[in-house]
N, C-alpha and C. Protein backbone atom coordinates (compact mmCIF):
# COMPACT_ATOMS: atom_id res chain seq x y z
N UNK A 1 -72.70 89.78 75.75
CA UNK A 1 -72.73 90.26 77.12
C UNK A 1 -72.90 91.78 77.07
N UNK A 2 -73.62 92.56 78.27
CA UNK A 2 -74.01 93.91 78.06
C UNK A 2 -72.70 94.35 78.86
N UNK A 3 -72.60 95.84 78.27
CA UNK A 3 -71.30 96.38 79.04
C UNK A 3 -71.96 97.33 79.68
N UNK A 4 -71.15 98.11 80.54
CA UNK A 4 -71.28 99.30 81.42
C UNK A 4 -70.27 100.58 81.21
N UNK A 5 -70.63 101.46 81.58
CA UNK A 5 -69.22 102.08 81.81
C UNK A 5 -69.54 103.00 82.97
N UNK A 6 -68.41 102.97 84.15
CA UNK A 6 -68.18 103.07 85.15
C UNK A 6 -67.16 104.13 85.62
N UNK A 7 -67.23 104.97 86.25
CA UNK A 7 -65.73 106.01 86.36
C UNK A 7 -65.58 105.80 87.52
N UNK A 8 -64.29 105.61 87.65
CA UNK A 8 -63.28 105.11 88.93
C UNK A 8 -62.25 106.02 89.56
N UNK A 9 -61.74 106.37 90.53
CA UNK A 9 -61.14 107.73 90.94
C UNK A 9 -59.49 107.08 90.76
N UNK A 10 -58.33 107.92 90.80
CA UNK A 10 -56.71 107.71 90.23
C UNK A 10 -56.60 106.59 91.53
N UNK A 11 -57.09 106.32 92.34
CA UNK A 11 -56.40 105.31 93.56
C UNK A 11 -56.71 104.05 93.33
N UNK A 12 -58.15 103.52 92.29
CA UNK A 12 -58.76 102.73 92.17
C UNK A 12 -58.09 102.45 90.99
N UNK A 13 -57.52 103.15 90.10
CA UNK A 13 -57.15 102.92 88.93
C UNK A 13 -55.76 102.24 89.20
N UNK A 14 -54.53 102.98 89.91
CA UNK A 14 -53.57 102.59 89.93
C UNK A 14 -53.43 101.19 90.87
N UNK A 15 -54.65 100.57 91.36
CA UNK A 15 -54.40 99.66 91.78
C UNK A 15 -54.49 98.90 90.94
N UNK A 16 -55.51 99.23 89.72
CA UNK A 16 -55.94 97.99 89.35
C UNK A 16 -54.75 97.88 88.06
N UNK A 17 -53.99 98.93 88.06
CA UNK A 17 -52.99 99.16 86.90
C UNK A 17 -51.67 97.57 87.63
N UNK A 18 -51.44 97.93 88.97
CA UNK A 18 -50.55 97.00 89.73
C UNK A 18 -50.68 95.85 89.49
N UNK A 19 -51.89 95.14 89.22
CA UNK A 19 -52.53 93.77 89.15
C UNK A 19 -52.58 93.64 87.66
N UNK A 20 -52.35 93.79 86.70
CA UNK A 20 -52.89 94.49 85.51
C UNK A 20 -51.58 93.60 84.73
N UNK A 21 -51.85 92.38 83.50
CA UNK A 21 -51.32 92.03 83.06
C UNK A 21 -50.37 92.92 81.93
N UNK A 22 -49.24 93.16 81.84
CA UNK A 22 -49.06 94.63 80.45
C UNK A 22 -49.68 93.22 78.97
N UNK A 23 -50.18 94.33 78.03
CA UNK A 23 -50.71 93.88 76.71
C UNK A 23 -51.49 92.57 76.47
N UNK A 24 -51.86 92.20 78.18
CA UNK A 24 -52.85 91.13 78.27
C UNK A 24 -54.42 91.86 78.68
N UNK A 25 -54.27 92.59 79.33
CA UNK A 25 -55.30 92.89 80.38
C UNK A 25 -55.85 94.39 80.42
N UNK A 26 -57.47 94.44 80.50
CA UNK A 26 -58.05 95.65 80.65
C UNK A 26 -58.67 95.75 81.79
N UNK A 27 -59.11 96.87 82.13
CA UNK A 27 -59.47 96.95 83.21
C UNK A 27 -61.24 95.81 83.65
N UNK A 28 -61.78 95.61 82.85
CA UNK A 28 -62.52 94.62 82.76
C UNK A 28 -61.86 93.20 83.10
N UNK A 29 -60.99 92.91 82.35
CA UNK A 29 -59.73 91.63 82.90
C UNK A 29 -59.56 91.63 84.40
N UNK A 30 -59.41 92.79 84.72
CA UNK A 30 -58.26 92.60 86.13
C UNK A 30 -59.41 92.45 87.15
N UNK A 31 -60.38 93.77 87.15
CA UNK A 31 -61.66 93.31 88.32
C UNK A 31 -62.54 91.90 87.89
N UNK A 32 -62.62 91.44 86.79
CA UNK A 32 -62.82 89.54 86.94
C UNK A 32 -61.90 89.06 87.43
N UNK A 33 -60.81 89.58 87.52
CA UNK A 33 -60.23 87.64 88.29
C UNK A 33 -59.93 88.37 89.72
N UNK A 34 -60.06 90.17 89.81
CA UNK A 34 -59.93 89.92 91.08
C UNK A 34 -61.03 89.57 91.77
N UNK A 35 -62.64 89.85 91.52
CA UNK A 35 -63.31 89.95 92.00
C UNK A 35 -64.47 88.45 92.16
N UNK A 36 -64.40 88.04 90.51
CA UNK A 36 -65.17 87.12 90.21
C UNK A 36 -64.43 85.50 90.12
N UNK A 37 -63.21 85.75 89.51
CA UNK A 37 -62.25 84.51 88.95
C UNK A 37 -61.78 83.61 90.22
N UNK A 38 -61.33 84.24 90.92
CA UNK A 38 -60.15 84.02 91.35
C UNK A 38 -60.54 84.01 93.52
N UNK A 39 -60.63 82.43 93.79
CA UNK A 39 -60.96 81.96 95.19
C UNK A 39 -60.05 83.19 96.06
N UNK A 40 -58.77 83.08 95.69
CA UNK A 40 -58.04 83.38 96.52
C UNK A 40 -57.33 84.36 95.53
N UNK A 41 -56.93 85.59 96.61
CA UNK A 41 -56.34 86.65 95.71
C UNK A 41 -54.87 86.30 95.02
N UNK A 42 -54.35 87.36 94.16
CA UNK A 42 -53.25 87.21 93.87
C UNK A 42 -52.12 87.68 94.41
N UNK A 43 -50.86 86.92 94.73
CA UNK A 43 -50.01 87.07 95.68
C UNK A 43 -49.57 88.70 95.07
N UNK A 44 -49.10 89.47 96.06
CA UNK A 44 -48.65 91.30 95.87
C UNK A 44 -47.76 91.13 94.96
N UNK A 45 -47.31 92.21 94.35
CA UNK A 45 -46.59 92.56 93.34
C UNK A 45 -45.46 92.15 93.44
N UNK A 46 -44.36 91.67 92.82
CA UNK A 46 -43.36 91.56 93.18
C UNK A 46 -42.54 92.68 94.08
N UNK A 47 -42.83 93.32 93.65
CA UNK A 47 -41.98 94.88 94.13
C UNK A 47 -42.68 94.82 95.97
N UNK A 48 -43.81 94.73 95.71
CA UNK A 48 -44.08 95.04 96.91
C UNK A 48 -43.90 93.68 98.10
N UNK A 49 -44.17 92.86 97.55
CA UNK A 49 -43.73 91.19 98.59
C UNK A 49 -41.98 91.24 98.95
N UNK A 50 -41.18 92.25 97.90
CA UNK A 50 -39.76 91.98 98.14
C UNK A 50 -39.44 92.64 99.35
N UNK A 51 -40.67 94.21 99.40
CA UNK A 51 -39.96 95.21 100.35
C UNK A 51 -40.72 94.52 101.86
N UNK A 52 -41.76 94.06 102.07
CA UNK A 52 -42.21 93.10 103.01
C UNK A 52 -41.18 91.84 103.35
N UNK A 53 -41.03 91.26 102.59
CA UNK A 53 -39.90 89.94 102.73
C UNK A 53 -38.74 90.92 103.63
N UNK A 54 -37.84 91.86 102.97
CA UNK A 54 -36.91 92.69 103.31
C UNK A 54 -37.17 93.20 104.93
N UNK A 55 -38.80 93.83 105.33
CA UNK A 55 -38.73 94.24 106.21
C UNK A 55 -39.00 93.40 107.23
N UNK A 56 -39.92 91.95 106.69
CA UNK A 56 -39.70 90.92 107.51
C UNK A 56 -38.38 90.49 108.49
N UNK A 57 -38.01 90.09 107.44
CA UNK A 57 -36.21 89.82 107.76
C UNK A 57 -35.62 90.26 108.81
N UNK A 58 -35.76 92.22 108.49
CA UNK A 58 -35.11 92.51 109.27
C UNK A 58 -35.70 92.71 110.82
N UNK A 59 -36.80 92.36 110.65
CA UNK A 59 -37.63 92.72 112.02
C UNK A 59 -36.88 90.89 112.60
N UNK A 60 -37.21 89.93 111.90
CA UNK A 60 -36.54 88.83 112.73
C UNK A 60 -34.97 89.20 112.97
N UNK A 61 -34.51 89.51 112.75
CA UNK A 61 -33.53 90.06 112.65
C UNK A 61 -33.00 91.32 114.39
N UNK A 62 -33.54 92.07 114.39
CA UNK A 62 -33.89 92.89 114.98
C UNK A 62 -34.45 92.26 116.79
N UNK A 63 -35.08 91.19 116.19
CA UNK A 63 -36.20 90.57 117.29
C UNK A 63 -35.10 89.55 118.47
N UNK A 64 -33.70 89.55 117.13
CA UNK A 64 -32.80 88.53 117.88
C UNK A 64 -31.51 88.73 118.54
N UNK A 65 -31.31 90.37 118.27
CA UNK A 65 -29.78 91.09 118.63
C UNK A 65 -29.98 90.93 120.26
N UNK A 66 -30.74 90.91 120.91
CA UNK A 66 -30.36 90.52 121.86
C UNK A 66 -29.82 89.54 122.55
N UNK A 67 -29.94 88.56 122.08
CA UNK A 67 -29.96 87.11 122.20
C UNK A 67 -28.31 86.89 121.40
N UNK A 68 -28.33 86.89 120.21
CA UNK A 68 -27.02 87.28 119.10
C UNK A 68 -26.36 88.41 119.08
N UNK A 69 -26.73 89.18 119.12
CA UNK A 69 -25.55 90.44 118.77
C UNK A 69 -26.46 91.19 117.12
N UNK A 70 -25.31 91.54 116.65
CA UNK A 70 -25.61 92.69 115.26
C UNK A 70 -25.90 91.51 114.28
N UNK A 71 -26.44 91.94 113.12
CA UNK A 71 -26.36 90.85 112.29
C UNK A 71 -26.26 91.27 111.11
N UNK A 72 -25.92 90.78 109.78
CA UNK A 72 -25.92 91.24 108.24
C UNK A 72 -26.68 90.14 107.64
N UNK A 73 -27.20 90.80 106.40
CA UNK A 73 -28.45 89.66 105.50
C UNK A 73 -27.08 89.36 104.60
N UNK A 74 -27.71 87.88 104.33
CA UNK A 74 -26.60 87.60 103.59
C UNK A 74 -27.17 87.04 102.71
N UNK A 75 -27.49 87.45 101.24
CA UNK A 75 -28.30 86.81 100.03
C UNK A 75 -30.06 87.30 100.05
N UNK A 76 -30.38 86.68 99.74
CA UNK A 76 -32.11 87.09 99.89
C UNK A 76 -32.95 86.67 101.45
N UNK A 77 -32.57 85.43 102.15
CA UNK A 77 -32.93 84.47 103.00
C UNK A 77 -32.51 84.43 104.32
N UNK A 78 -30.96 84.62 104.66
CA UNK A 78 -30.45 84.47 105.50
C UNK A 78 -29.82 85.95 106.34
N UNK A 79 -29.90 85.71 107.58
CA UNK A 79 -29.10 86.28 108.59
C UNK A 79 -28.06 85.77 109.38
N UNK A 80 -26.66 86.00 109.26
CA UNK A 80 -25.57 86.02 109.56
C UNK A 80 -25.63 87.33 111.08
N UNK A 81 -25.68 86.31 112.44
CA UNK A 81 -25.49 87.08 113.56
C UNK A 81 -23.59 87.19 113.86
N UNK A 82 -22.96 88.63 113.83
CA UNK A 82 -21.42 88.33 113.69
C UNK A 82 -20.72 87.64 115.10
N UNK A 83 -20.87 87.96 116.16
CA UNK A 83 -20.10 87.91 117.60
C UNK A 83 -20.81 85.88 117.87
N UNK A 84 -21.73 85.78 117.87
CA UNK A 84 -22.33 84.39 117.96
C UNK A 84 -21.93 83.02 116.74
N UNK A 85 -22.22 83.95 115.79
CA UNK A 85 -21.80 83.01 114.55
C UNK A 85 -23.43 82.60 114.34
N UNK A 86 -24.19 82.22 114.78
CA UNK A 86 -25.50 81.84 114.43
C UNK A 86 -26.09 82.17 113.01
N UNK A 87 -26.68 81.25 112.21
CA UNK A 87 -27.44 82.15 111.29
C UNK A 87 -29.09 81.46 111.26
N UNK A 88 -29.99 82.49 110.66
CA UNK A 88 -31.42 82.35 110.62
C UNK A 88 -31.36 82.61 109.23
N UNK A 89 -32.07 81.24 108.44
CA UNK A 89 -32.48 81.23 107.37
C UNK A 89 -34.31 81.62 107.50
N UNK A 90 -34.17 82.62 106.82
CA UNK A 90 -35.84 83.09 106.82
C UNK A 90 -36.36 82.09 105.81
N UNK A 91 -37.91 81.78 105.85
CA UNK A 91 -38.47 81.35 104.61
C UNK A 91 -39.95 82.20 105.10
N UNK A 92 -40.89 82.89 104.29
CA UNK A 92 -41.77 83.49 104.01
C UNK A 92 -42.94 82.47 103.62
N UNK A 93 -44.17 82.79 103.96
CA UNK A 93 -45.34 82.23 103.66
C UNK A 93 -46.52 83.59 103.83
N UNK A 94 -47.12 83.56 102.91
CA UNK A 94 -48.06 85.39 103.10
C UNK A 94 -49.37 84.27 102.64
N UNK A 95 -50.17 84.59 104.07
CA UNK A 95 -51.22 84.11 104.43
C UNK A 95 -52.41 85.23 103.53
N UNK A 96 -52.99 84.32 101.91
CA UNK A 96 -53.81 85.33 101.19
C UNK A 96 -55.31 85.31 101.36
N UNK A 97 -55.90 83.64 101.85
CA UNK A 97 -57.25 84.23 102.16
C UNK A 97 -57.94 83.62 103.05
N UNK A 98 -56.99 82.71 103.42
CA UNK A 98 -57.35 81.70 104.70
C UNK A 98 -56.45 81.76 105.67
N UNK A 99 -56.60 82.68 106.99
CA UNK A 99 -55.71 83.00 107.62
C UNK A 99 -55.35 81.50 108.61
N UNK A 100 -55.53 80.49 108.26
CA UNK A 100 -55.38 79.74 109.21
C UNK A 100 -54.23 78.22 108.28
N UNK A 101 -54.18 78.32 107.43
CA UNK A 101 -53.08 77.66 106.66
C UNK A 101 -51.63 78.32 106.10
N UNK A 102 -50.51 77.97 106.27
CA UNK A 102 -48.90 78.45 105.73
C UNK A 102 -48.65 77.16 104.99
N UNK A 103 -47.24 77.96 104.22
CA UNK A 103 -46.58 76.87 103.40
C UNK A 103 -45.33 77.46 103.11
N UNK A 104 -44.62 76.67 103.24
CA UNK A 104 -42.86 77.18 103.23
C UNK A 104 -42.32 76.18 102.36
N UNK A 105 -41.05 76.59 101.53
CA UNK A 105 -39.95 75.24 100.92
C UNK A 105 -38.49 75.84 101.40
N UNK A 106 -38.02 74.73 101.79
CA UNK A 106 -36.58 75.14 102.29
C UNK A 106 -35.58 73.93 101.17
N UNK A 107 -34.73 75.00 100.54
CA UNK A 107 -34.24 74.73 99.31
C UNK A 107 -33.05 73.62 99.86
N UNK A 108 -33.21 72.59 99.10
CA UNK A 108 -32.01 71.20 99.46
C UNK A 108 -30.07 72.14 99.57
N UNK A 109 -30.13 73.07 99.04
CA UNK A 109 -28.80 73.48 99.10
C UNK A 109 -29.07 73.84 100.73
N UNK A 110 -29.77 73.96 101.11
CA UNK A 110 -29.35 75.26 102.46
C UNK A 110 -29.98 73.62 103.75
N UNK A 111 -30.77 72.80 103.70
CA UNK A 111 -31.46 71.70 104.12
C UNK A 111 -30.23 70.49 104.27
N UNK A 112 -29.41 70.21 103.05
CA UNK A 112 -28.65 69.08 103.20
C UNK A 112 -26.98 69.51 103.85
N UNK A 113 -27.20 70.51 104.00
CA UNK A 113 -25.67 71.24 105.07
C UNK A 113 -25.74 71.83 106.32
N UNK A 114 -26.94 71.52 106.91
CA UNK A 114 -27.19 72.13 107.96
C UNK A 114 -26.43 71.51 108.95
N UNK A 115 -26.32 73.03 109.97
CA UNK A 115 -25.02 72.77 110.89
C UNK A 115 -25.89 73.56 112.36
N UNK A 116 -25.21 73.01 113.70
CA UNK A 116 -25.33 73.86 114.84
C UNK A 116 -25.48 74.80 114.82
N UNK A 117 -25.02 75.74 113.63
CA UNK A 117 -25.44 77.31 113.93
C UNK A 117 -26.53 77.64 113.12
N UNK A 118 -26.87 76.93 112.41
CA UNK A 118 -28.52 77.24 111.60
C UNK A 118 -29.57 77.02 112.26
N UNK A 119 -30.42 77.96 112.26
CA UNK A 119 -32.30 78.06 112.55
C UNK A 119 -32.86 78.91 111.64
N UNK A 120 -33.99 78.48 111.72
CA UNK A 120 -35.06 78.54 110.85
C UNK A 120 -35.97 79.36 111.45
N UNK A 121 -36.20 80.39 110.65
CA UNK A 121 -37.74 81.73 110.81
C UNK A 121 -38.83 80.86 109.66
N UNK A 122 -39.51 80.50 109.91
CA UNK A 122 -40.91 80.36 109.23
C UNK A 122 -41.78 81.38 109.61
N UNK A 123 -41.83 82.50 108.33
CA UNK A 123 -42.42 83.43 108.92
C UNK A 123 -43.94 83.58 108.22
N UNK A 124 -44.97 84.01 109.23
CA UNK A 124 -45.95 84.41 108.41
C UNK A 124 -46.70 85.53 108.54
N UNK A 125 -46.74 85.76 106.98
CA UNK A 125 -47.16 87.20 106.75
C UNK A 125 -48.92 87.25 106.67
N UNK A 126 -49.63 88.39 107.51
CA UNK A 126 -51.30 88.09 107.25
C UNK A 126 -51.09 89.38 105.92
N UNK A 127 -51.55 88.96 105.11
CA UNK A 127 -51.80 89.83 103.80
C UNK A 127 -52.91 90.69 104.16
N UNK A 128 -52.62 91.94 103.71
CA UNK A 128 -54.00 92.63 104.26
C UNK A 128 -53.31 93.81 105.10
N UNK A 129 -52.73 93.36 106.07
CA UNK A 129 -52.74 93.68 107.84
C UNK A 129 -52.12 93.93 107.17
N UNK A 130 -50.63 93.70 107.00
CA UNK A 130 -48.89 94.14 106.99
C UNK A 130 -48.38 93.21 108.21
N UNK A 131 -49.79 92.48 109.20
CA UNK A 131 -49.16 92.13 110.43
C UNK A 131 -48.23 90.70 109.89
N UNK A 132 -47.05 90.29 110.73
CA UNK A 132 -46.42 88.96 110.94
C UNK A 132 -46.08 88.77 112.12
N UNK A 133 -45.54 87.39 111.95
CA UNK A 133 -45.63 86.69 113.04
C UNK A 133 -44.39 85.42 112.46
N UNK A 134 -43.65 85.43 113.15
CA UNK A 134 -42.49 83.85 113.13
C UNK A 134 -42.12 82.68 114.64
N UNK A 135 -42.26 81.67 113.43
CA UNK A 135 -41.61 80.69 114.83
C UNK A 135 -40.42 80.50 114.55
N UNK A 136 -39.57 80.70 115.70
CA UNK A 136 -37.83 80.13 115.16
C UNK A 136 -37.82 78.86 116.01
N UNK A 137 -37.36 77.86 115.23
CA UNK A 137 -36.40 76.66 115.16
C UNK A 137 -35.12 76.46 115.39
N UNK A 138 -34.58 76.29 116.60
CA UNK A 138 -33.41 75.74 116.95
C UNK A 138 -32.62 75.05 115.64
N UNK A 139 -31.19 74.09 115.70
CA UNK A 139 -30.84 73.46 114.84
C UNK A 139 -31.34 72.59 114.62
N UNK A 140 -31.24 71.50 116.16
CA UNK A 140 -31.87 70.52 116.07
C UNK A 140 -33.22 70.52 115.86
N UNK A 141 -34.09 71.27 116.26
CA UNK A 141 -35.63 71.19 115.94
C UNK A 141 -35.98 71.05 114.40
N UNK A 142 -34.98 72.63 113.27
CA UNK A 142 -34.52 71.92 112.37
C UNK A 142 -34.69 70.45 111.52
N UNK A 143 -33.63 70.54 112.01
CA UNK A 143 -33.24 69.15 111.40
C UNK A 143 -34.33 67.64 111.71
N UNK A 144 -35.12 67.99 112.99
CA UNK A 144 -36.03 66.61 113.24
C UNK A 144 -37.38 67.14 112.14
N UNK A 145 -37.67 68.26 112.11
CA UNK A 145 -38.34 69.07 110.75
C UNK A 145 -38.27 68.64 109.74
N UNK A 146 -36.79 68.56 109.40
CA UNK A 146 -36.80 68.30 107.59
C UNK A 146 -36.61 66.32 107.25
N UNK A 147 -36.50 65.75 108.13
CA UNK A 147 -36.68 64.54 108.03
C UNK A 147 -37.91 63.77 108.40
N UNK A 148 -39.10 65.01 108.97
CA UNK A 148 -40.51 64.39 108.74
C UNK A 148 -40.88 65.20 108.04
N UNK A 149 -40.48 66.40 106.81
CA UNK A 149 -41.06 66.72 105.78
C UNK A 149 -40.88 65.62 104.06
N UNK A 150 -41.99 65.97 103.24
CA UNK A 150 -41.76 65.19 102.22
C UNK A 150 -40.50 66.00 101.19
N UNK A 151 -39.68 65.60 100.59
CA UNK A 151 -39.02 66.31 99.09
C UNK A 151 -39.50 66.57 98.00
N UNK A 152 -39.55 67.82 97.44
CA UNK A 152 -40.38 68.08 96.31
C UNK A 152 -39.66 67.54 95.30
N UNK A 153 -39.50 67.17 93.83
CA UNK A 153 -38.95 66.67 93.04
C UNK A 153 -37.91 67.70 92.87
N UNK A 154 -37.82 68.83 93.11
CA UNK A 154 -36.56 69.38 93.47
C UNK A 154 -35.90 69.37 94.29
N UNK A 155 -35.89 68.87 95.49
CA UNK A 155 -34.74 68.55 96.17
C UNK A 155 -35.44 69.74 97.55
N UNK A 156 -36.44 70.27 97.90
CA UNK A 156 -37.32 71.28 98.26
C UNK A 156 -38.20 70.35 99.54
N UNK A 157 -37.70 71.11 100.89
CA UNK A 157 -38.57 70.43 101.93
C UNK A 157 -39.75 71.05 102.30
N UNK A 158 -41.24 70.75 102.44
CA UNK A 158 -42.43 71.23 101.43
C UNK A 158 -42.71 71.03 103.79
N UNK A 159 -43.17 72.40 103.76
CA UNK A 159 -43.36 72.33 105.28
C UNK A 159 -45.05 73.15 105.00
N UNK A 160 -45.59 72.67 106.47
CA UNK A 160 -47.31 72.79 105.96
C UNK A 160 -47.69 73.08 107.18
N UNK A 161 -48.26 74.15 107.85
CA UNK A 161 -48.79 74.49 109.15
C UNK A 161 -50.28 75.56 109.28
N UNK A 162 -51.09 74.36 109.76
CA UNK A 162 -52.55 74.69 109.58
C UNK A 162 -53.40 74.88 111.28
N UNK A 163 -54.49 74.88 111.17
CA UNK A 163 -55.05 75.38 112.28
C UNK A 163 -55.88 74.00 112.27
N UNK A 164 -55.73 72.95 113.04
CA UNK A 164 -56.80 71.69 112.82
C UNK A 164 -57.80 71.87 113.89
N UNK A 165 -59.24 71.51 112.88
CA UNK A 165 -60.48 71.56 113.90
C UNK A 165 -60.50 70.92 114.98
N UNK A 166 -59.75 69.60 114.59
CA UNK A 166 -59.92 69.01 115.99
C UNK A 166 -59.44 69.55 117.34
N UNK A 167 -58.58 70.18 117.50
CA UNK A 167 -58.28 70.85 118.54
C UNK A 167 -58.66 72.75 118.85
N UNK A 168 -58.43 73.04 117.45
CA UNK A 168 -58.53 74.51 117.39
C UNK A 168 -56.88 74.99 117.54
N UNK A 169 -56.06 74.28 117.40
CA UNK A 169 -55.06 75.32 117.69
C UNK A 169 -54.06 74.51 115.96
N UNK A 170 -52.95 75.84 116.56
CA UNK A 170 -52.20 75.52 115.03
C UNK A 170 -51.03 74.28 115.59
N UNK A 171 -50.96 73.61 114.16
CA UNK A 171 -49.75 72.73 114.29
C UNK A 171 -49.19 72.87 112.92
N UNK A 172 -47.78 72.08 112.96
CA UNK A 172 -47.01 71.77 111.95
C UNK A 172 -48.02 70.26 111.38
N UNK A 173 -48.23 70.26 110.21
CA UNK A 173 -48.77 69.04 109.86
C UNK A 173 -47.63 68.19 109.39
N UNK A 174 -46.45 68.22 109.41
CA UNK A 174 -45.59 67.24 109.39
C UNK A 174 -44.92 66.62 110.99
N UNK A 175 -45.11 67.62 111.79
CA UNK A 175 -45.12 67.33 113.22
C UNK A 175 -45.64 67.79 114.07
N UNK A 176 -47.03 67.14 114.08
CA UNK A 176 -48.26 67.79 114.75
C UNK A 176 -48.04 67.74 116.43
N UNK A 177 -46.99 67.17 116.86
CA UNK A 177 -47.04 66.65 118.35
C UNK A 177 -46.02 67.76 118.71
N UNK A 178 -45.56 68.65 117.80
CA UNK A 178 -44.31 69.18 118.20
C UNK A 178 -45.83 70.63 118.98
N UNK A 179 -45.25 71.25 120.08
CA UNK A 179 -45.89 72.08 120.85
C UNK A 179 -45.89 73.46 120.31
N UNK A 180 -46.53 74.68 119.39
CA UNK A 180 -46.38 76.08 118.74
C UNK A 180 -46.92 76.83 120.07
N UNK A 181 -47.27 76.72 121.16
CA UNK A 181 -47.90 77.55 121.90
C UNK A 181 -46.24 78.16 122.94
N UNK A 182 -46.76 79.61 122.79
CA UNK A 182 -46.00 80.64 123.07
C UNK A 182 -44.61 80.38 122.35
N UNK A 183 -44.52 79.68 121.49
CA UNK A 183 -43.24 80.01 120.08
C UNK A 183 -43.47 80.96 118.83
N UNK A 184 -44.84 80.72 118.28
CA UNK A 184 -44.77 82.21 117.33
C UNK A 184 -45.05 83.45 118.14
N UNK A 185 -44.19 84.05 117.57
CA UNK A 185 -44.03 85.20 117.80
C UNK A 185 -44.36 86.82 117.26
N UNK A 186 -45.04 87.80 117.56
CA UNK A 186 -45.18 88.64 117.05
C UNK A 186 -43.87 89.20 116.14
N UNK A 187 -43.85 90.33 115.13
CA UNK A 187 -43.00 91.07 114.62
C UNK A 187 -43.18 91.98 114.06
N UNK A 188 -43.00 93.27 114.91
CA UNK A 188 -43.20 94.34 114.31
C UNK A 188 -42.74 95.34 113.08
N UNK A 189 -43.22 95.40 112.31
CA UNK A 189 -42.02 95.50 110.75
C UNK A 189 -42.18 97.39 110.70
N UNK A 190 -40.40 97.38 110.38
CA UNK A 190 -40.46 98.84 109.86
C UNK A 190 -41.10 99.30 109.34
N UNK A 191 -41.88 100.53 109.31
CA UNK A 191 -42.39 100.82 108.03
C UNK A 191 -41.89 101.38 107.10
N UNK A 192 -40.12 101.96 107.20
CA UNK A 192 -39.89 102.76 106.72
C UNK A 192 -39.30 101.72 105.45
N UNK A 193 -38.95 100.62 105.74
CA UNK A 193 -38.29 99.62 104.84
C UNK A 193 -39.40 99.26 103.87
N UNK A 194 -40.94 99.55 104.43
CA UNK A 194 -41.92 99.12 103.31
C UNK A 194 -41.98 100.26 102.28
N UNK A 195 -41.15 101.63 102.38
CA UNK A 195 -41.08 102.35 100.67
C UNK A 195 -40.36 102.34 100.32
């Protein structure tokens, strides 16, 4: 194969350093699979999906003190509202190249104890934008949720929400009859939580 050589400016470099396997990968490596390999990109850095997840959170979070009161994160997932008692288990889905499909797992520990004060943020992130967007779930909505989702062999309720042609609009594909119009919701995320 013929090579090239190409000079790239420090912004182009340190991106491709981010994506950049250590003692696997050259810069030839990383622009094939980003460019040529690879349908769909690769999910953000860890570092950087944590401080998004984080500012997610707290924007659902934020989106609900009115409704709840103050609230504290409690673990990676959850929000603990104090004066209500309510909590919102977040789960994340970062929409990478088809903005019209999500995918969430809600872990059997937090699924097989659910109580009146749990709901659910299925949130989704458009990669790219920084923009999101969540639907919250009551308890009960919940719970009629995870008994028309399938179990992953871990004990993992495997939730799937796409945009079907036939209608043009989005549904839950485990409960397509259930109604999403005017339930997701915008969310405006700090930016200051994204450095």
């Amino acid at each position: 194969m013929r090579h090239h050589t190409i000079t790239i400016d420090d912004e182009v470099w340190q991106y491709l350093k981010k994506y950049a396997e250590p003692l696997e990968d050259d810069p030839n490596s990383v622009l094939r699979r980003i460019l040529l390999l690879n349908d769909k990109l690769r999910e953000p850095p860890d570092e950087d999906k944590n401080k998004l997840e984080k500012a997610t959170r707290i924007a659902v979070g934020r989106s609900l003190e009115n409704k709840w009161g103050k609230f504290y994160q409690k673990g990676r997932s959850q929000l603990v509202f104090k004066s209500s008692g309510m909590k919102v288990l977040c789960r994340f889905s970062c929409n990478i190249k088809d903005e019209s499909r999500w995918f969430w797992g809600v872990s059997k520990k937090y699924w097989v104890n659910w109580d009146q004060h749990d709901n659910l943020a299925l949130v989704m992130i458009q990669k790219g934008q920084r923009n999101s967007s969540y639907l919250l779930l009551n308890s009960q909505e919940s719970l009629i949720l995870f008994k028309k989702c399938s179990e992953s062999k871990l004990g993992e309720k495997k939730i799937n929400m796409r945009l079907f042609k036939s209608d043009g609009r989005l549904h839950i594909q485990e409960w397509q009859e259930f109604d999403l119009i005017d339930r997701i919701k915008p969310l405006p995320l700090d930016q200051t939580v994204m450095r």
